[in-house]
Protein backbone atom coordinates (compact mmCIF):
# COMPACT_ATOMS: atom_id res chain seq x y z
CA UNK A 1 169.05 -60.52 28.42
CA UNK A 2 172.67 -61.77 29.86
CA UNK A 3 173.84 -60.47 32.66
CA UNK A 4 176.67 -60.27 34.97
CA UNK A 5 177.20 -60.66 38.96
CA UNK A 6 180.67 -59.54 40.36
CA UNK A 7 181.30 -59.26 44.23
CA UNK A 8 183.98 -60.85 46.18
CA UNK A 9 182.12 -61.73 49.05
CA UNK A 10 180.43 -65.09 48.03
CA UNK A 11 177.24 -64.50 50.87
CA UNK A 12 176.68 -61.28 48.95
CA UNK A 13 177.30 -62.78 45.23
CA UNK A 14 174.80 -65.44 45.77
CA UNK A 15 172.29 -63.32 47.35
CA UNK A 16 173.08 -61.04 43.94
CA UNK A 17 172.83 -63.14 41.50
CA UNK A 18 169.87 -64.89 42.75
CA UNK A 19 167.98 -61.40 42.67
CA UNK A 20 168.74 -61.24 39.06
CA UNK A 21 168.11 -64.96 37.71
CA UNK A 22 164.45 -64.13 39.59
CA UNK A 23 163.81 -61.22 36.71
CA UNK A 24 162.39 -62.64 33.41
CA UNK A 25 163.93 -60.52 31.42
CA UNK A 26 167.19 -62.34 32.44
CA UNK A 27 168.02 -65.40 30.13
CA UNK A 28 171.23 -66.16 32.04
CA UNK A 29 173.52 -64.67 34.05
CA UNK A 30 177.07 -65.43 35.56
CA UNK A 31 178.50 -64.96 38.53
CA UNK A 32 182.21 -63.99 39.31
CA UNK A 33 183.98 -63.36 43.08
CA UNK A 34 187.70 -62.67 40.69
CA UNK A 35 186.75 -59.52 38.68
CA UNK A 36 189.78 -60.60 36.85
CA UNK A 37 188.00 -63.45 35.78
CA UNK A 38 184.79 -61.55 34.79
CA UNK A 39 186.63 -59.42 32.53
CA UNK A 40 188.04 -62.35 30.94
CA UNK A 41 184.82 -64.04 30.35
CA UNK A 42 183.18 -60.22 28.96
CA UNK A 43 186.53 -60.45 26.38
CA UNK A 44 185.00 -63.65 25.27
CA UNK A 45 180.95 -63.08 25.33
CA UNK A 46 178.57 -60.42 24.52
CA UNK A 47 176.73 -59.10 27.95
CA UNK A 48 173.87 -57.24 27.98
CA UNK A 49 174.18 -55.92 32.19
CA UNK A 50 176.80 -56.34 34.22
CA UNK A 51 176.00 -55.84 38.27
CA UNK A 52 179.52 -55.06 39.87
CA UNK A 53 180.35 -54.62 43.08
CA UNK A 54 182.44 -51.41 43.49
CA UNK A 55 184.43 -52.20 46.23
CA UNK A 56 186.16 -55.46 46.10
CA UNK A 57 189.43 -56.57 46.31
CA UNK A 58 192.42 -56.33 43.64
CA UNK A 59 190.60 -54.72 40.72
CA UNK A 60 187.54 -52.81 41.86
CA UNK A 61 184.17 -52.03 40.53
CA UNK A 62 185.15 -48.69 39.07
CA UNK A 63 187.78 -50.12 36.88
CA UNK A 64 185.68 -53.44 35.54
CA UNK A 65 183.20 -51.20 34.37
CA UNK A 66 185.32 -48.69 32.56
CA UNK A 67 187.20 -52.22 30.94
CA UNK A 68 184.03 -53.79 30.39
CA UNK A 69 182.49 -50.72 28.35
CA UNK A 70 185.88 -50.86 26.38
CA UNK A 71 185.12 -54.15 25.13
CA UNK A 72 181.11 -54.14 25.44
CA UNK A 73 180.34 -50.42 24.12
CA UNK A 74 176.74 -51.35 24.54
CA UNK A 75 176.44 -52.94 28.04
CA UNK A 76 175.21 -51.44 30.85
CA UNK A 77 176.30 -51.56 34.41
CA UNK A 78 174.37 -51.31 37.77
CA UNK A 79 176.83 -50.75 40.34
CA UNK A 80 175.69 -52.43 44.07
CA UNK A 81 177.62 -51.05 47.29
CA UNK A 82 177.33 -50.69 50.92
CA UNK A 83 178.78 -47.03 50.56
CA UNK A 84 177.19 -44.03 49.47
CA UNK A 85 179.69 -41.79 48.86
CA UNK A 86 180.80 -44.13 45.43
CA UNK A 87 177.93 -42.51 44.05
CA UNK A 88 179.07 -39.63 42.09
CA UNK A 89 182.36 -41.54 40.71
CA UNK A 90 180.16 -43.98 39.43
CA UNK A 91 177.92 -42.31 37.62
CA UNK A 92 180.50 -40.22 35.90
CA UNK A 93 181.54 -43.19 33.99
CA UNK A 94 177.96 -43.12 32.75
CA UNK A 95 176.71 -46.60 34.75
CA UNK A 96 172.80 -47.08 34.72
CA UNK A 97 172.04 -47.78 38.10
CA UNK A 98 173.45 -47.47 41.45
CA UNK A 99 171.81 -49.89 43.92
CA UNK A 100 172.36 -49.62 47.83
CA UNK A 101 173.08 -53.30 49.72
CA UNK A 102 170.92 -55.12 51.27
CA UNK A 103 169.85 -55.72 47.36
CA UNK A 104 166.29 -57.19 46.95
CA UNK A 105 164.59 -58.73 43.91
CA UNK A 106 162.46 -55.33 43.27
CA UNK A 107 165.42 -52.84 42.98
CA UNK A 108 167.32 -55.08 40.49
CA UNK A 109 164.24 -55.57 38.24
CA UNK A 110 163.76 -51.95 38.92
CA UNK A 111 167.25 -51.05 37.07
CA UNK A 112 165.93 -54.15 34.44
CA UNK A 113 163.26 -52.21 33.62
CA UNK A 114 165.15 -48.74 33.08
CA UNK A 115 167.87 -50.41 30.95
CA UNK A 116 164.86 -52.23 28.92
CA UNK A 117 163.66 -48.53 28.35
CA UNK A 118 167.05 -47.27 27.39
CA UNK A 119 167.58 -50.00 25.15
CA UNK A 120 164.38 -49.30 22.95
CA UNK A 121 165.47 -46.13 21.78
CA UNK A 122 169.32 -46.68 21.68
CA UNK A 123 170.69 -47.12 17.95
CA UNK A 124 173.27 -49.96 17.49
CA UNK A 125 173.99 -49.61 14.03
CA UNK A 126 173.66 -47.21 11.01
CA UNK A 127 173.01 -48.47 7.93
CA UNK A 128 173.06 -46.86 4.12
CA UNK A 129 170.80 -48.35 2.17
CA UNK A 130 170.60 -45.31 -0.40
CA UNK A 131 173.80 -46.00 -3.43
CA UNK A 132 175.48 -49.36 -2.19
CA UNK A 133 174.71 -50.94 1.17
CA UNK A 134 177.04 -49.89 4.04
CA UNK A 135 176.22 -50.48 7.73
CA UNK A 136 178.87 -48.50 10.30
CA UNK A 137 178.83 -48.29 14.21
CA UNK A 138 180.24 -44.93 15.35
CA UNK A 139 181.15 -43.81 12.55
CA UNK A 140 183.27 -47.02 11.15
CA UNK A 141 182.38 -49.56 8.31
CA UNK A 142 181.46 -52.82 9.66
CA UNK A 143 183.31 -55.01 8.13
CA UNK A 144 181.81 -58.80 6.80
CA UNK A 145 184.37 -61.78 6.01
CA UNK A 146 181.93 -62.96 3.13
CA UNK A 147 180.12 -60.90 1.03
CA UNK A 148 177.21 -63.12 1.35
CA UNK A 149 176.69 -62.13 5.22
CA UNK A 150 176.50 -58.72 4.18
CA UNK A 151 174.22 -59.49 1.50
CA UNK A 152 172.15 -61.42 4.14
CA UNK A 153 172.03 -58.90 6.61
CA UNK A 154 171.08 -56.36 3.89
CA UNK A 155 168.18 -58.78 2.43
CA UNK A 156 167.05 -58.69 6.26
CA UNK A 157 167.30 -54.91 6.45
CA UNK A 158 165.17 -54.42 3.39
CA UNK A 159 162.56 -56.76 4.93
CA UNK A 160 161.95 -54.14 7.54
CA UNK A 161 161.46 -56.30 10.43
CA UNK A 162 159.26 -58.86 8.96
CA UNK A 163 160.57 -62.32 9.52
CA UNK A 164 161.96 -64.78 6.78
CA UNK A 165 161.97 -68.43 6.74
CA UNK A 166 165.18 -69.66 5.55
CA UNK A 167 163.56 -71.49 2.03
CA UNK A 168 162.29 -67.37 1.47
CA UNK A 169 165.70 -66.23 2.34
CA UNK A 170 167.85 -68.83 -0.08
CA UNK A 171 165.45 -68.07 -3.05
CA UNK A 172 166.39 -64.63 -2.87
CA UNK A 173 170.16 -65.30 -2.39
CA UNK A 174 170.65 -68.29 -4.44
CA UNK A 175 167.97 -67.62 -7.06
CA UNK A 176 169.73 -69.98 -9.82
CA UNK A 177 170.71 -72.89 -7.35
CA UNK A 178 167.78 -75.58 -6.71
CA UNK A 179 169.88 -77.72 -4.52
CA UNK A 180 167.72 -76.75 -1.14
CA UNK A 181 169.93 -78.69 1.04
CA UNK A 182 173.05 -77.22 -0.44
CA UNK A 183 171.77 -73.82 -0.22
CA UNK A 184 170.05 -74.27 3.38
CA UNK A 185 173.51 -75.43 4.92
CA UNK A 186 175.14 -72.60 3.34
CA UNK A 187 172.74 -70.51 4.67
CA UNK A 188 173.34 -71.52 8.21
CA UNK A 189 176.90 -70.81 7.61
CA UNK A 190 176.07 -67.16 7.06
CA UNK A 191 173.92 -66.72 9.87
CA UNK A 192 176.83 -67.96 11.91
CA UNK A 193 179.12 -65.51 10.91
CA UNK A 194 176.54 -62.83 10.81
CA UNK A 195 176.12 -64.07 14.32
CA UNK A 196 179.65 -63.53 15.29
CA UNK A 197 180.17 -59.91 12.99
CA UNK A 198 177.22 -58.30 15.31
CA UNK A 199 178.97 -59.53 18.40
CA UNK A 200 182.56 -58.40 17.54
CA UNK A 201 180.79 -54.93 17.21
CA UNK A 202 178.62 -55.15 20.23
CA UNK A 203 175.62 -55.15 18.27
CA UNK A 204 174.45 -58.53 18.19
CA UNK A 205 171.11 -57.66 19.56
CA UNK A 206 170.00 -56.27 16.02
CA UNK A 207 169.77 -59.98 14.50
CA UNK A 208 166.85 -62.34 15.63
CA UNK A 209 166.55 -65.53 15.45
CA UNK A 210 162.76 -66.82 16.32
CA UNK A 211 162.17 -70.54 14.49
CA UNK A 212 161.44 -70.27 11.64
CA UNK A 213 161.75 -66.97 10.88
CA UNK A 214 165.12 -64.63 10.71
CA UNK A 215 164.79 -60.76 11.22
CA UNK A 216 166.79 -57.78 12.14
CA UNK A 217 165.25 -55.44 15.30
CA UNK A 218 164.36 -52.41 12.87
CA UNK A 219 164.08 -50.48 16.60
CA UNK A 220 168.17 -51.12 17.15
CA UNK A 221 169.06 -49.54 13.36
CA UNK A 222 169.04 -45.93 12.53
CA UNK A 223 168.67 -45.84 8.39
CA UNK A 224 168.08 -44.17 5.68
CA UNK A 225 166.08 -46.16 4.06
CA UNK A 226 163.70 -45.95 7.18
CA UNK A 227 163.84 -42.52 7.32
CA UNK A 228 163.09 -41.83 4.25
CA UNK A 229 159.87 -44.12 4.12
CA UNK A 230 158.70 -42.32 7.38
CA UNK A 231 159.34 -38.91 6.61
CA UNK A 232 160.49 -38.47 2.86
CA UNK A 233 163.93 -37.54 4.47
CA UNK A 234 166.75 -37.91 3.53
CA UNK A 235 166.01 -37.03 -0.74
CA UNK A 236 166.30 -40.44 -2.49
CA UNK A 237 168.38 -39.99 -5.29
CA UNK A 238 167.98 -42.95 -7.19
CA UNK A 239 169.78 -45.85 -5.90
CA UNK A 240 169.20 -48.34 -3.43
CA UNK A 241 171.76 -51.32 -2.04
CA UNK A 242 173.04 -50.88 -5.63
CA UNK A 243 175.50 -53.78 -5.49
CA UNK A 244 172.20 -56.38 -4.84
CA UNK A 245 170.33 -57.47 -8.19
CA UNK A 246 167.23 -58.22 -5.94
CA UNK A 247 167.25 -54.63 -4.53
CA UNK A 248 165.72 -53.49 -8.10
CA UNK A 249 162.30 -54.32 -7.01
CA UNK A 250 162.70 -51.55 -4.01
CA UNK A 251 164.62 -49.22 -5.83
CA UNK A 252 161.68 -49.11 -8.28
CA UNK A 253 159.09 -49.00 -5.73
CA UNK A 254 160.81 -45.99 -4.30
CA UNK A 255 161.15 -44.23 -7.76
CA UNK A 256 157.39 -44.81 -7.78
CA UNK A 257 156.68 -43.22 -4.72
């Protein structure tokens, strides 16, 4: 998890921040007295929480968080004050916590564990496997520079979950090419961008990278496909990531079943 620290009183930002980097959920996290300069680092980096101080000066906490969920749809923010009656303003921009100064390393891993919880049922994406393969968040197509990343992150998709090495992955993709190291390096190309696609969306959670293996958080995706194995719903009629060659063997299974 990345986080966030914002509070322009450096006594209180170091006492913040070093309440979060004690959680190990948190993988890193960033601190910022200029909430200027925290929104211009969230412009340029995926966050996962951001803990803001609401009343600072120039821009305050109230307005960073209603920027910051511009940009990061998907972040959450734990608000820290001194003052009480900032409670009800900040929850009505939706924030996930609301923590009350003196902050200690138990309430922030307390609002950890909430988002954590909030997280495992929250849907990033949704994807249509059923006809051709489309993924959309709110309601838009997400839309790939190559075709290849999409073809990638649908390979991934129809995995399930289940990791795959990289040799697994280019066999699939490049099932006429036997230059490995051609096809490996082109590989990590697409990852890259696949990489940076999920982040411009705010869904960059949904791709995992463990070594060796590459897999998509099936928990993060709401899809047809999924459905359909768990509950026979939505009716398959047929078709299945119709533009993919190597989707045949699913589409078949399906027709079986």
């Amino acid at each position: 998890m990345r986080a966030i620290a914002v509070d322009d009183e450096e006594l209180m930002l170091h006492a913040l921040s070093r309440a979060i980097s004690a959680s190990p959920d948190v993988k890193e996290v960033v601190k910022f007295s200029n909430p200027e300069q925290a929104l211009n680092y969230v412009k340029e980096n995926s966050i996962d929480v951001a803990f803001l101080d609401i009343n600072m000066r120039g821009m305050g906490g109230l307005a960073l968080a209603e920027n910051i969920i511009k940009l990061r749809p998907n972040s959450k923010i734990v608000f820290c004050t001194g003052y009480e009656e900032y409670a009800i303003p900040a929850f009505k921009i939706h924030a996930s916590g609301y923590l009350m100064k003196p902050i200690s390393i138990e309430d922030v891993q307390a609002e950890i564990d909430n988002i954590k919880g909030v997280r495992k049922t929250e849907k990033l994406l949704d994807v249509k496997c059923f006809g051709n393969f489309e993924v959309y968040i709110k309601g838009e197509i997400v839309s790939f520079k190559r075709s290849r990343t999409k073809e990638l992150f649908a390979f991934l998709v129809d995995r399930r979950g289940a990791g795959m090495t990289a040799k697994q992955i280019c066999a699939v993709l490049f099932p006429d090419d036997t230059d490995d190291a051609k096809n490996t390096a082109y590989l990590r190309q697409l990852v890259m961008d696949l990489k940076n696609t999920l982040k411009t969306v705010g869904a960059d959670a949904v791709f995992c990278h463990e070594t060796p293996f590459y897999r998509v958080d099936t928990s993060l995706i709401k899809c047809d496909y999924f459905s359909y194995l768990e509950s026979g719903k939505p009716e398959f009629l047929g078709e299945y990531m119709a533009q993919f060659s190597w989707a045949e063997e699913t589409c078949a299974n399906l027709q079986i079943k």
